[in-house]
N, C-alpha and C. Protein backbone atom coordinates (compact mmCIF):
# COMPACT_ATOMS: atom_id res chain seq x y z
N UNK A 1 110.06 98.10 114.86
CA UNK A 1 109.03 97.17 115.26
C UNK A 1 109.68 95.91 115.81
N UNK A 2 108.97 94.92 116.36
CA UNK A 2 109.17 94.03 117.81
C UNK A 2 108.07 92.87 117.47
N UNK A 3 108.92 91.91 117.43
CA UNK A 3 107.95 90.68 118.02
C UNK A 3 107.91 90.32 119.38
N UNK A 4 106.83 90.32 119.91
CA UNK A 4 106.67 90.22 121.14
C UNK A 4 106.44 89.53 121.36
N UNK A 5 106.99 88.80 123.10
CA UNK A 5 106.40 87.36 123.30
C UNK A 5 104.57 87.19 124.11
N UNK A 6 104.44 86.37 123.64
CA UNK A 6 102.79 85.85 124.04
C UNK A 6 103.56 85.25 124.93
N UNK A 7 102.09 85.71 126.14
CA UNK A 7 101.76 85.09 127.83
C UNK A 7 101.28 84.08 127.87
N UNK A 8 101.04 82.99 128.15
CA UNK A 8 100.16 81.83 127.93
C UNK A 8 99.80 81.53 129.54
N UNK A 9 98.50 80.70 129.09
CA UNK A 9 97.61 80.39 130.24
C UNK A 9 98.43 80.22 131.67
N UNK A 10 98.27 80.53 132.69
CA UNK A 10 98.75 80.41 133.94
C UNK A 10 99.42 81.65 134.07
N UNK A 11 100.13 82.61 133.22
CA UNK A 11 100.78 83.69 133.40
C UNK A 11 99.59 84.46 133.88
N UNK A 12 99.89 85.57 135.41
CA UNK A 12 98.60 86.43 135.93
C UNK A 12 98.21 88.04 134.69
N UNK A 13 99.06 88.17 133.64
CA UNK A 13 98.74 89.15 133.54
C UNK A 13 97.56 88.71 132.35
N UNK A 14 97.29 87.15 132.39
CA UNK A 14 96.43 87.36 131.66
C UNK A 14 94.97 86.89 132.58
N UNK A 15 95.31 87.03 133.72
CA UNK A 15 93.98 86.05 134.60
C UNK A 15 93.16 87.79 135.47
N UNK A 16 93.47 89.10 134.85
CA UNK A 16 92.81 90.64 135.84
C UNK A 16 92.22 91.77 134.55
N UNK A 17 91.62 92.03 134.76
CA UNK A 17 90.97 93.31 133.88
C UNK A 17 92.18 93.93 133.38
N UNK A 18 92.26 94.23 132.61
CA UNK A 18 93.05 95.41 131.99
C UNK A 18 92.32 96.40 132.27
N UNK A 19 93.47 97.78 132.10
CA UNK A 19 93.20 98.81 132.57
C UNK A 19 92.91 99.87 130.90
N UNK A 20 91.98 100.70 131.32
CA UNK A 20 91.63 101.60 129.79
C UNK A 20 92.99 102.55 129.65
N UNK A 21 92.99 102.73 128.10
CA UNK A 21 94.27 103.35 127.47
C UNK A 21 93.73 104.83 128.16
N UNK A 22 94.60 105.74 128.64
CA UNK A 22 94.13 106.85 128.73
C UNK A 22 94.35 107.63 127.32
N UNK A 23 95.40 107.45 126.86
CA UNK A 23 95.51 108.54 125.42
C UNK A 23 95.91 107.75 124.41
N UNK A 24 94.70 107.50 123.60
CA UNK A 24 94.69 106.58 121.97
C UNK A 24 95.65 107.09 120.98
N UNK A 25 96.19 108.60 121.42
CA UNK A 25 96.76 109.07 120.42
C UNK A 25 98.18 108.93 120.72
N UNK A 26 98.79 108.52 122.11
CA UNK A 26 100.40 108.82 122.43
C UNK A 26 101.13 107.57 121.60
N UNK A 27 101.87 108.15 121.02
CA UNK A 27 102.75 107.47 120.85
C UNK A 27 103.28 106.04 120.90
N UNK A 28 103.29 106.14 122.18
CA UNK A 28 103.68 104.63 123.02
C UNK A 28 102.88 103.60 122.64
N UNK A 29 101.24 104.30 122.10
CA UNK A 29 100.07 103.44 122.08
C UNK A 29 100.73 102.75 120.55
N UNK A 30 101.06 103.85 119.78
CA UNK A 30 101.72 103.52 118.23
C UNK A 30 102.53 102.91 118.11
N UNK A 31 103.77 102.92 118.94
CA UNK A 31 104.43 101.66 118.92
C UNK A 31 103.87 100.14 119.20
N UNK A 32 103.45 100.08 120.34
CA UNK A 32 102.14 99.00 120.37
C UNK A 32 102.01 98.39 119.95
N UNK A 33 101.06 99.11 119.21
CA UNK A 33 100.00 98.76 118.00
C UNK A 33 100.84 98.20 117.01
N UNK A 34 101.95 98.80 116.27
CA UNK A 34 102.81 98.41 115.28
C UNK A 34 103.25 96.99 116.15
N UNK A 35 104.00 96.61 117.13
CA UNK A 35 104.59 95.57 117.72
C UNK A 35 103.76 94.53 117.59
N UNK A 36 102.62 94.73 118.40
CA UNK A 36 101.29 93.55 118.02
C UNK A 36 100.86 93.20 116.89
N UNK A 37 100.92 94.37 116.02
CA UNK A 37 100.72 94.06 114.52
C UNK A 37 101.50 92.76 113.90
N UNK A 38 102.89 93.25 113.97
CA UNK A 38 104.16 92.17 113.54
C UNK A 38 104.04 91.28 114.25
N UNK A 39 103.50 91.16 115.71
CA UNK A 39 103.60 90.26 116.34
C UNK A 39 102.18 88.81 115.89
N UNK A 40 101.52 89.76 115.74
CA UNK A 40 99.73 88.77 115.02
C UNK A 40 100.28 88.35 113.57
N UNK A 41 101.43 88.81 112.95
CA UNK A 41 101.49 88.78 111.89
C UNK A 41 102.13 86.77 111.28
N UNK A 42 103.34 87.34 112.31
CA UNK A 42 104.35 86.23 113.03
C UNK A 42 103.71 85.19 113.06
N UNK A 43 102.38 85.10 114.17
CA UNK A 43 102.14 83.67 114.99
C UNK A 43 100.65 83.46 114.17
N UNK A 44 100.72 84.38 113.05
CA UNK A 44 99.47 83.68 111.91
C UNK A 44 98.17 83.39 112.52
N UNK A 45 97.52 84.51 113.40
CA UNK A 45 96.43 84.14 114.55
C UNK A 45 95.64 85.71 113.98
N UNK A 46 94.34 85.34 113.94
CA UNK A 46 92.96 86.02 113.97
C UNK A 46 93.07 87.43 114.76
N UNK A 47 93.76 87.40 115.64
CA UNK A 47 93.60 88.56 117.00
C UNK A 47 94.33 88.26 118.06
N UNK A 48 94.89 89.60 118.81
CA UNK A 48 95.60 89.91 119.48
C UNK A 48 95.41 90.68 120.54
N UNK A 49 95.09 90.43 121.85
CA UNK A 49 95.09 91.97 123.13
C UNK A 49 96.48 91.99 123.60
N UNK A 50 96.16 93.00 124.32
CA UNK A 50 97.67 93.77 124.84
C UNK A 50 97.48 93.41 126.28
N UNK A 51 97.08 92.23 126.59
CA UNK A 51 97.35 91.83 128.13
C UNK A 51 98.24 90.18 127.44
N UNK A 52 97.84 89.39 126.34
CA UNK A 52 98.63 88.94 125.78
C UNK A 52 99.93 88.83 125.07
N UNK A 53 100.75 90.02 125.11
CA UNK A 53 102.06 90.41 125.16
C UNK A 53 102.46 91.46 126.31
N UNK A 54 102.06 90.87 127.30
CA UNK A 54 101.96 91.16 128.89
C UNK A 54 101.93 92.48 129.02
N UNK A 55 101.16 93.43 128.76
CA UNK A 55 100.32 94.88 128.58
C UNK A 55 99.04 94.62 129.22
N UNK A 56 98.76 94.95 130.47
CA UNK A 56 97.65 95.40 130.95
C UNK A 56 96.96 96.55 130.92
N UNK A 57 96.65 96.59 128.91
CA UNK A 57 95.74 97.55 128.75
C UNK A 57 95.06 97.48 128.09
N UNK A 58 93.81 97.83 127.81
CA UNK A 58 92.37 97.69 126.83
C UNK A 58 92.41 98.10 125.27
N UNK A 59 93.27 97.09 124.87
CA UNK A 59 93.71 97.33 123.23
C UNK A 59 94.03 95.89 122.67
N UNK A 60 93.36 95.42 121.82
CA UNK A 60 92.92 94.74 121.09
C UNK A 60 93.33 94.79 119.40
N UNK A 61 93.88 93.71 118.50
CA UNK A 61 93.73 93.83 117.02
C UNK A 61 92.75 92.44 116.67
N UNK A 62 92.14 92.83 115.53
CA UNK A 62 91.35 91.25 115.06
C UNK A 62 91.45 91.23 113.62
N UNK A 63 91.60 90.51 112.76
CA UNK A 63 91.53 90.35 111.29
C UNK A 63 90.38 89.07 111.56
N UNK A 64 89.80 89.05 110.21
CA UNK A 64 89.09 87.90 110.02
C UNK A 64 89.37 87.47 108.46
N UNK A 65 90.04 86.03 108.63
CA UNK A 65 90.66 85.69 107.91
C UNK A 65 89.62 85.34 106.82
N UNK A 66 90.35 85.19 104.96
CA UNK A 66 89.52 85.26 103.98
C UNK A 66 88.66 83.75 104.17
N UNK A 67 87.48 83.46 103.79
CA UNK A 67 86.80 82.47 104.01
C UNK A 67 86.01 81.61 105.55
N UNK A 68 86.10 83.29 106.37
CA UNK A 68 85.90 83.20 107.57
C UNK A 68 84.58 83.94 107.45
N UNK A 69 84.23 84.91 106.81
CA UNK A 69 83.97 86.11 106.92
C UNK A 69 82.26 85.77 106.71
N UNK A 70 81.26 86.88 106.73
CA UNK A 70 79.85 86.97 106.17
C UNK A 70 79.97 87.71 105.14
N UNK A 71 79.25 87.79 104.18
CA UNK A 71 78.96 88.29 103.31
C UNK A 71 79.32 89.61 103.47
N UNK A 72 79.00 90.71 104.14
CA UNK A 72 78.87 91.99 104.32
C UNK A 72 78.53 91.88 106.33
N UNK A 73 79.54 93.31 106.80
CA UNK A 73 79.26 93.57 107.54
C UNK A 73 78.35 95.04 107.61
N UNK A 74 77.59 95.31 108.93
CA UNK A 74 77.16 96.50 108.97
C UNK A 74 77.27 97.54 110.04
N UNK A 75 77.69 98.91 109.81
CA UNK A 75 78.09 99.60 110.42
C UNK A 75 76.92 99.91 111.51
N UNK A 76 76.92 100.55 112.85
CA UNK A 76 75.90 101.22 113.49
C UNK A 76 75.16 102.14 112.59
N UNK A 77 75.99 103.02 111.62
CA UNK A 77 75.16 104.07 111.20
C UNK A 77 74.60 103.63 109.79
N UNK A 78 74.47 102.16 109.25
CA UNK A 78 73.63 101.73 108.24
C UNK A 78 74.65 101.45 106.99
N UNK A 79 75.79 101.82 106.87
CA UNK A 79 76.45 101.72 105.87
C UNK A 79 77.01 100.41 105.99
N UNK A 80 77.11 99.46 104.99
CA UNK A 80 77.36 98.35 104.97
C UNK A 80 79.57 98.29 104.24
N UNK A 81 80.00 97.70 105.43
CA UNK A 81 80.97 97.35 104.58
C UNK A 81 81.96 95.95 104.50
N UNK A 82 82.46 95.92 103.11
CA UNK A 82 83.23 95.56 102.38
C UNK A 82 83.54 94.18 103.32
N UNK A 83 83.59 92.66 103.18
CA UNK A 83 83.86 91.79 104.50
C UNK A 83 85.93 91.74 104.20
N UNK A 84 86.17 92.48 103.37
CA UNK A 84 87.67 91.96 102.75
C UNK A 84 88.36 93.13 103.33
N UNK A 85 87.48 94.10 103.83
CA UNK A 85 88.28 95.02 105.03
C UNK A 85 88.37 94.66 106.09
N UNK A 86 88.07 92.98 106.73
CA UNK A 86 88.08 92.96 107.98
C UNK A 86 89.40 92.16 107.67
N UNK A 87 89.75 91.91 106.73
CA UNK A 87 90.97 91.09 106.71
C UNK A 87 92.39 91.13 106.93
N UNK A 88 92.50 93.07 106.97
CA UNK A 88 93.79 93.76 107.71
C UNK A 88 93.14 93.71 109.07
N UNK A 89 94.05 93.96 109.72
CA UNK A 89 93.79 94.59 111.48
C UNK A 89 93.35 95.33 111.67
N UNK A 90 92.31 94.98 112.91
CA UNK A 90 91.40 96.26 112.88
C UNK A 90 91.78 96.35 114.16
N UNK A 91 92.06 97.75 114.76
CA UNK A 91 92.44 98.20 116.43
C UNK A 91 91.24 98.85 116.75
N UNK A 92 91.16 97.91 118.40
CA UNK A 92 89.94 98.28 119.56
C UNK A 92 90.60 99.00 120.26
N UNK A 93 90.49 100.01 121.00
CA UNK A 93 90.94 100.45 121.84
C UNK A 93 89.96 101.23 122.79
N UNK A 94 89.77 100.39 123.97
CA UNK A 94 88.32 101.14 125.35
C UNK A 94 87.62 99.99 124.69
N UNK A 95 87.37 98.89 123.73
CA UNK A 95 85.99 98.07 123.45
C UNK A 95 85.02 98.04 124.38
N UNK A 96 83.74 98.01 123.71
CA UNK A 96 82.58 98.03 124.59
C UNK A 96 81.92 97.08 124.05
N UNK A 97 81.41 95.50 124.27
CA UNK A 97 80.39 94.74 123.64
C UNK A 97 79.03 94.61 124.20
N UNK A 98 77.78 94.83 123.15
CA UNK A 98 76.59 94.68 123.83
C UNK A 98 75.56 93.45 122.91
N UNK A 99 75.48 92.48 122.93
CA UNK A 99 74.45 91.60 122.31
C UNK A 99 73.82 91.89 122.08
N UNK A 100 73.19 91.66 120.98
CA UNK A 100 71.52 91.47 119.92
C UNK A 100 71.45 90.36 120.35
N UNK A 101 69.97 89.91 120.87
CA UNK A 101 69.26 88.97 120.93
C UNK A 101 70.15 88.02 121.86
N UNK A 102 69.31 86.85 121.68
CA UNK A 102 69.82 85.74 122.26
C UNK A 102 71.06 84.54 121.77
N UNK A 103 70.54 84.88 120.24
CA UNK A 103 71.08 83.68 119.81
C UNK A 103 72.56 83.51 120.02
N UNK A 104 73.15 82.15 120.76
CA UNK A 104 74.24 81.94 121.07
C UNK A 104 74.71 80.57 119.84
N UNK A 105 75.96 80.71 119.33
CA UNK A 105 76.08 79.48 118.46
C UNK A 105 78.15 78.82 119.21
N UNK A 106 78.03 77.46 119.14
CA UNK A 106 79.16 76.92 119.55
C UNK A 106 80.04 76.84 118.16
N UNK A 107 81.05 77.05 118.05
CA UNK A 107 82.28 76.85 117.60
C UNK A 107 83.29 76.46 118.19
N UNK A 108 84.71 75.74 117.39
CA UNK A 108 85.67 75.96 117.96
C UNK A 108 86.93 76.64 117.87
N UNK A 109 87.16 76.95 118.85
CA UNK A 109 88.32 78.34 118.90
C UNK A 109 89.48 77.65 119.53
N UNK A 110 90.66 78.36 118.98
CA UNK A 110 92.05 78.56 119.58
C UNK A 110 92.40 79.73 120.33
N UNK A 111 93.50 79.88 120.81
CA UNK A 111 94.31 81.23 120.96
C UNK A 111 95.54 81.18 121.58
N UNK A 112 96.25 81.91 120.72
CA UNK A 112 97.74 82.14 120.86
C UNK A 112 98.26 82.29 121.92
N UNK A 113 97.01 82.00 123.11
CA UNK A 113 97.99 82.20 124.60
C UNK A 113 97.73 80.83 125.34
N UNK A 114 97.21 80.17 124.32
CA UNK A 114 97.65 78.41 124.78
C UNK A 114 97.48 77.44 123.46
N UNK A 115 98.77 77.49 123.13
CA UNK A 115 99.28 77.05 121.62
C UNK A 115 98.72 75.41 122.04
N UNK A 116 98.55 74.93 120.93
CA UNK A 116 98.51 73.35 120.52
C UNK A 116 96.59 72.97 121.19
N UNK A 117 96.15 73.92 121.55
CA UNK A 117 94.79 73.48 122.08
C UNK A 117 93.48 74.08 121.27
N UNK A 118 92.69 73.70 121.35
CA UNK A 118 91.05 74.20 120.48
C UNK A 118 90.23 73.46 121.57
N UNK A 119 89.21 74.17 121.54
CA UNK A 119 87.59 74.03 122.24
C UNK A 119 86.52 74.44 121.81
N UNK A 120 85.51 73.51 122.03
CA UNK A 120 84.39 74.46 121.77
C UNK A 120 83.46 75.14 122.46
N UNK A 121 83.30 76.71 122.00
CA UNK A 121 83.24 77.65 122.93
C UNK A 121 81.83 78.57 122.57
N UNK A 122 80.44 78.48 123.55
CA UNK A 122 79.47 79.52 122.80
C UNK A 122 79.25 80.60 122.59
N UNK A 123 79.15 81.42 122.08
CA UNK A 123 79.09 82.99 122.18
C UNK A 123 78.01 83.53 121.37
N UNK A 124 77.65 84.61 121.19
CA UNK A 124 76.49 85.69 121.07
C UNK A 124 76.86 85.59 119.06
N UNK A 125 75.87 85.16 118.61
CA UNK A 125 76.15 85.21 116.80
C UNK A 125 75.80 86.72 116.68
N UNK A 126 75.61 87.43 117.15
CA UNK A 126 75.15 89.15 116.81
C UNK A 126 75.55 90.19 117.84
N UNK A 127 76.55 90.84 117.88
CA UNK A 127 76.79 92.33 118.56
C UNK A 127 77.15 93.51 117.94
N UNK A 128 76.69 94.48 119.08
CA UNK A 128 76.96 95.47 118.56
C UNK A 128 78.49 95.81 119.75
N UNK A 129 79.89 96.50 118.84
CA UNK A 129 80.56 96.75 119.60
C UNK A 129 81.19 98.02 119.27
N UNK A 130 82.07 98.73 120.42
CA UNK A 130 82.16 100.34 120.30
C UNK A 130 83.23 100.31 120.48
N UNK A 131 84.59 101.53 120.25
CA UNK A 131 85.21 101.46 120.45
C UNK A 131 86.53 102.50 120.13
N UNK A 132 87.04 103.10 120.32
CA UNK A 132 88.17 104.60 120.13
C UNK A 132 89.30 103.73 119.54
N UNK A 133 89.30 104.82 118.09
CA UNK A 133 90.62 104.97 117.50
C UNK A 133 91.77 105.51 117.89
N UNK A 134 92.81 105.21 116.70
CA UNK A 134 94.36 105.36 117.13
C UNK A 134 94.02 107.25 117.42
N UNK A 135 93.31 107.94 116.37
CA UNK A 135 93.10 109.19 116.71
C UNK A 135 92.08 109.80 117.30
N UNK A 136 91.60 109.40 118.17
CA UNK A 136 90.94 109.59 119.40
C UNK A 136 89.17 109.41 118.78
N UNK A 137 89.12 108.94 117.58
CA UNK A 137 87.40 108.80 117.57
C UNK A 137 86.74 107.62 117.98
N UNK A 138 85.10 108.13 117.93
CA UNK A 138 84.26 106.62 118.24
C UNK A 138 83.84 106.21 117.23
N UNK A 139 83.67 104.78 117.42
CA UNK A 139 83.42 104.12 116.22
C UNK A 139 82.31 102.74 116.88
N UNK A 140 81.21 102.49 115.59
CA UNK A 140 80.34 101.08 116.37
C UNK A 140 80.05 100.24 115.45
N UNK A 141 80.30 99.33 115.56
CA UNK A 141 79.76 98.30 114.36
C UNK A 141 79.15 97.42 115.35
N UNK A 142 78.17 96.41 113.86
CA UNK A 142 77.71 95.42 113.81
C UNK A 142 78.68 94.35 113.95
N UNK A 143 78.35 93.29 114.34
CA UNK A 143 78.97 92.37 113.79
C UNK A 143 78.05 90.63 114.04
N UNK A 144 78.54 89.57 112.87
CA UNK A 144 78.04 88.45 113.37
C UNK A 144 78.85 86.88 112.54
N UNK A 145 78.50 85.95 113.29
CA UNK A 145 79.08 85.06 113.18
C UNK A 145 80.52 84.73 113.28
N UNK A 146 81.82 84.66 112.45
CA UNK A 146 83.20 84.72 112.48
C UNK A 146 83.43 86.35 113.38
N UNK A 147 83.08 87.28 112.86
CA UNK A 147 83.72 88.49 113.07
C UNK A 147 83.29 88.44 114.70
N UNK A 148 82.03 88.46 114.58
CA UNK A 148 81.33 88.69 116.15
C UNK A 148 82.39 87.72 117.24
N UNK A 149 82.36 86.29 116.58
CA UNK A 149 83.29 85.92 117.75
C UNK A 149 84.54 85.94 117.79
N UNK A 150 85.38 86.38 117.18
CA UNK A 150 86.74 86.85 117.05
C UNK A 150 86.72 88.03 118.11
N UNK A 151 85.96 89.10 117.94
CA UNK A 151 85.54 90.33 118.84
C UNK A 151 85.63 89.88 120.30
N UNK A 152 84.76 89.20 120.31
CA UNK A 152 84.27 88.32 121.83
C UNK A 152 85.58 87.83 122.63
N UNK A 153 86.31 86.97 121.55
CA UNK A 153 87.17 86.70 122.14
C UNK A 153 88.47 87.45 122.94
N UNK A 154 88.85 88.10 121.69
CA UNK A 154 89.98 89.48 121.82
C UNK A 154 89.53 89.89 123.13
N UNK A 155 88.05 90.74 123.08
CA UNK A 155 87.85 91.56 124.58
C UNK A 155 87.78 90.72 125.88
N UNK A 156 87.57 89.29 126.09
CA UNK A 156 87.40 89.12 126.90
C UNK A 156 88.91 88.56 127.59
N UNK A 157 90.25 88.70 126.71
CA UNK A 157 91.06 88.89 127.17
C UNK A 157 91.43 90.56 128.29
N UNK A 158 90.70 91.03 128.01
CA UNK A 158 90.59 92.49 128.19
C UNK A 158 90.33 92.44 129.80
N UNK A 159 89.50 91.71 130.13
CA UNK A 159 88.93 90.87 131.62
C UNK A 159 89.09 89.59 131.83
N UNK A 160 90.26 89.29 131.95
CA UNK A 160 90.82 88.43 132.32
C UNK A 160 90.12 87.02 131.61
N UNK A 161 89.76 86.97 131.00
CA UNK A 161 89.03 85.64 130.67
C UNK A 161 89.64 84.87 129.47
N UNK A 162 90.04 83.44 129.64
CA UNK A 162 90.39 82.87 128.60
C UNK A 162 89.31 81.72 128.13
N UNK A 163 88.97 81.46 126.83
CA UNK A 163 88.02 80.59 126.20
C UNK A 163 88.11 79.41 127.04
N UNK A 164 88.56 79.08 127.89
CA UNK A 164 87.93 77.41 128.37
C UNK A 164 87.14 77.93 129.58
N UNK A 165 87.22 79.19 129.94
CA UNK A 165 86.32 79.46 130.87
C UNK A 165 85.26 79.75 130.78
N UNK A 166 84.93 80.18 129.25
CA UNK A 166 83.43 80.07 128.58
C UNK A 166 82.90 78.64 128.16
N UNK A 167 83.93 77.21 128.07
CA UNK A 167 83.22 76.43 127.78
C UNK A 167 82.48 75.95 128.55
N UNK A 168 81.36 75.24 127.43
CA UNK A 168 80.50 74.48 128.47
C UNK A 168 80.40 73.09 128.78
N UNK A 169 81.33 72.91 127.86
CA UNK A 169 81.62 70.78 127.90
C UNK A 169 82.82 70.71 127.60
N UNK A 170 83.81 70.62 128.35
CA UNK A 170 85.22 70.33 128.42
C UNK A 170 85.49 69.24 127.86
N UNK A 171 84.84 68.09 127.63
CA UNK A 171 85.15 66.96 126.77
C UNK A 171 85.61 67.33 125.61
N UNK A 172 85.66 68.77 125.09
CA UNK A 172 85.66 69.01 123.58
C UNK A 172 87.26 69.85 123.49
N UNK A 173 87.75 70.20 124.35
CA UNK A 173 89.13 70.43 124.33
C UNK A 173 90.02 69.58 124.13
N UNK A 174 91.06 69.99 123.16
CA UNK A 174 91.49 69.15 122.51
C UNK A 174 92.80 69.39 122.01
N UNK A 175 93.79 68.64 121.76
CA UNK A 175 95.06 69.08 121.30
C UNK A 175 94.69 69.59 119.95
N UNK A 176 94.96 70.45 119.04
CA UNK A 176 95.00 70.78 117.56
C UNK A 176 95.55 69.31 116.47
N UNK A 177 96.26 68.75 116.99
CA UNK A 177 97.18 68.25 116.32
C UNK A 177 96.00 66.38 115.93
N UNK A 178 95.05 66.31 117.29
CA UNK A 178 94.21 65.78 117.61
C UNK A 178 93.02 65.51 116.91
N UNK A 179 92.82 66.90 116.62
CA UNK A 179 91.60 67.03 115.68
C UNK A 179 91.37 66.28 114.47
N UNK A 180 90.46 65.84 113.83
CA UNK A 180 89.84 64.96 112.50
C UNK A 180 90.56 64.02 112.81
N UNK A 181 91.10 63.48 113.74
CA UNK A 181 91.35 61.84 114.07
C UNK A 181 90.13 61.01 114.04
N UNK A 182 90.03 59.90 113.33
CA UNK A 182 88.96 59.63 113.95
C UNK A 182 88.66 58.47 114.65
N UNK A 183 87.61 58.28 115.30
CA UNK A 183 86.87 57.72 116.64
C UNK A 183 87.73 56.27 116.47
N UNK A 184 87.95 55.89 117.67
CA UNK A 184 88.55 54.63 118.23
C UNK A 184 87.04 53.90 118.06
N UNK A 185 87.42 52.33 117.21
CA UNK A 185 86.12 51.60 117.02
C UNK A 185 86.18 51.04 118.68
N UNK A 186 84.69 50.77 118.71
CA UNK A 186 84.51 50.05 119.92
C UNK A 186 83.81 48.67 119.97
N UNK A 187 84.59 48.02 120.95
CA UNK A 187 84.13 46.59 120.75
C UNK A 187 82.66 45.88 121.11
């Protein structure tokens, strides 16, 4: 296994669609997967795509860290599970996201492919998303709030998209280091 280096903003392989894995099961995909693993492990971050360790391909990991989480997530097929299983890595591979409803909620997000920055970014509090395992099955969950946008994020590395291109008020980007400072009095 390999730590791999993260692409950061301005690098092109993170600004074009990735291309779909053709075979979930080869090998190559397993090394990967293990590399990104150690590699998400390393830089202590939520989630990982494989156009972010300059792989232009449709594979994705996400954990959702303890005290991030909802109560219970729920599967497509009704079975509810466990929120302390989302807390290993979970591998997307082909992701497909489709929204429930409308409701959009702002948070703020980072990501490991532009260190020292946070924004706040809106996204969908409810999807449903799909997606092929390491051994070639389908799989669909629910998801909402933390998990849902962790999801959101990961894939839309997938298509070229990085979170300041979803924001909607750039005033709110911000160095990390920046944050809970507080307000300059005014005269």
């Amino acid at each position: 296994m390999a730590i791999l280096k993260i692409a950061r903003m301005g690098h092109p392989v993170l600004s074009r669609a990735a291309l779909p894995v053709a075979d979930p099961t080869a090998p190559a995909i397993a090394r990967l997967i293990e590399d990104m693993m150690e590699t998400l492990e390393d830089a202590n971050g939520a989630g990982l795509a494989a156009p972010q360790v300059h792989v232009p391909l449709r594979l994705v990991l996400f954990r959702v860290p303890p005290g991030r989480e909802t109560a219970e997530e729920e599967s497509a097929d009704g079975e509810h599970a466990p929120s302390s299983e989302l807390e290993s890595p979970t591998v997307l591979i082909n992701p497909a996201i489709e929204p429930i409803g409308e409701r959009m909620v702002e948070d703020l997000e980072a990501c490991l492919s532009l260190p020292g920055l946070a924004g706040v970014v809106p996204r969908h509090d409810h999807i449903l998303y799909r997606w092929t395992d390491t051994e070639g099955r389908k799989h669909e969950c629910e998801a909402r709030g933390f998990h849902a946008r962790v999801v959101q994020h990961e894939c839309d590395h997938l298509d070229g998209i990085l979170y300041p291109m979803r924001m909607t008020d750039l005033s709110t980007l911000s160095f990390t280091s920046e944050l809970g400072r507080p307000a300059a009095l005014e005269a």
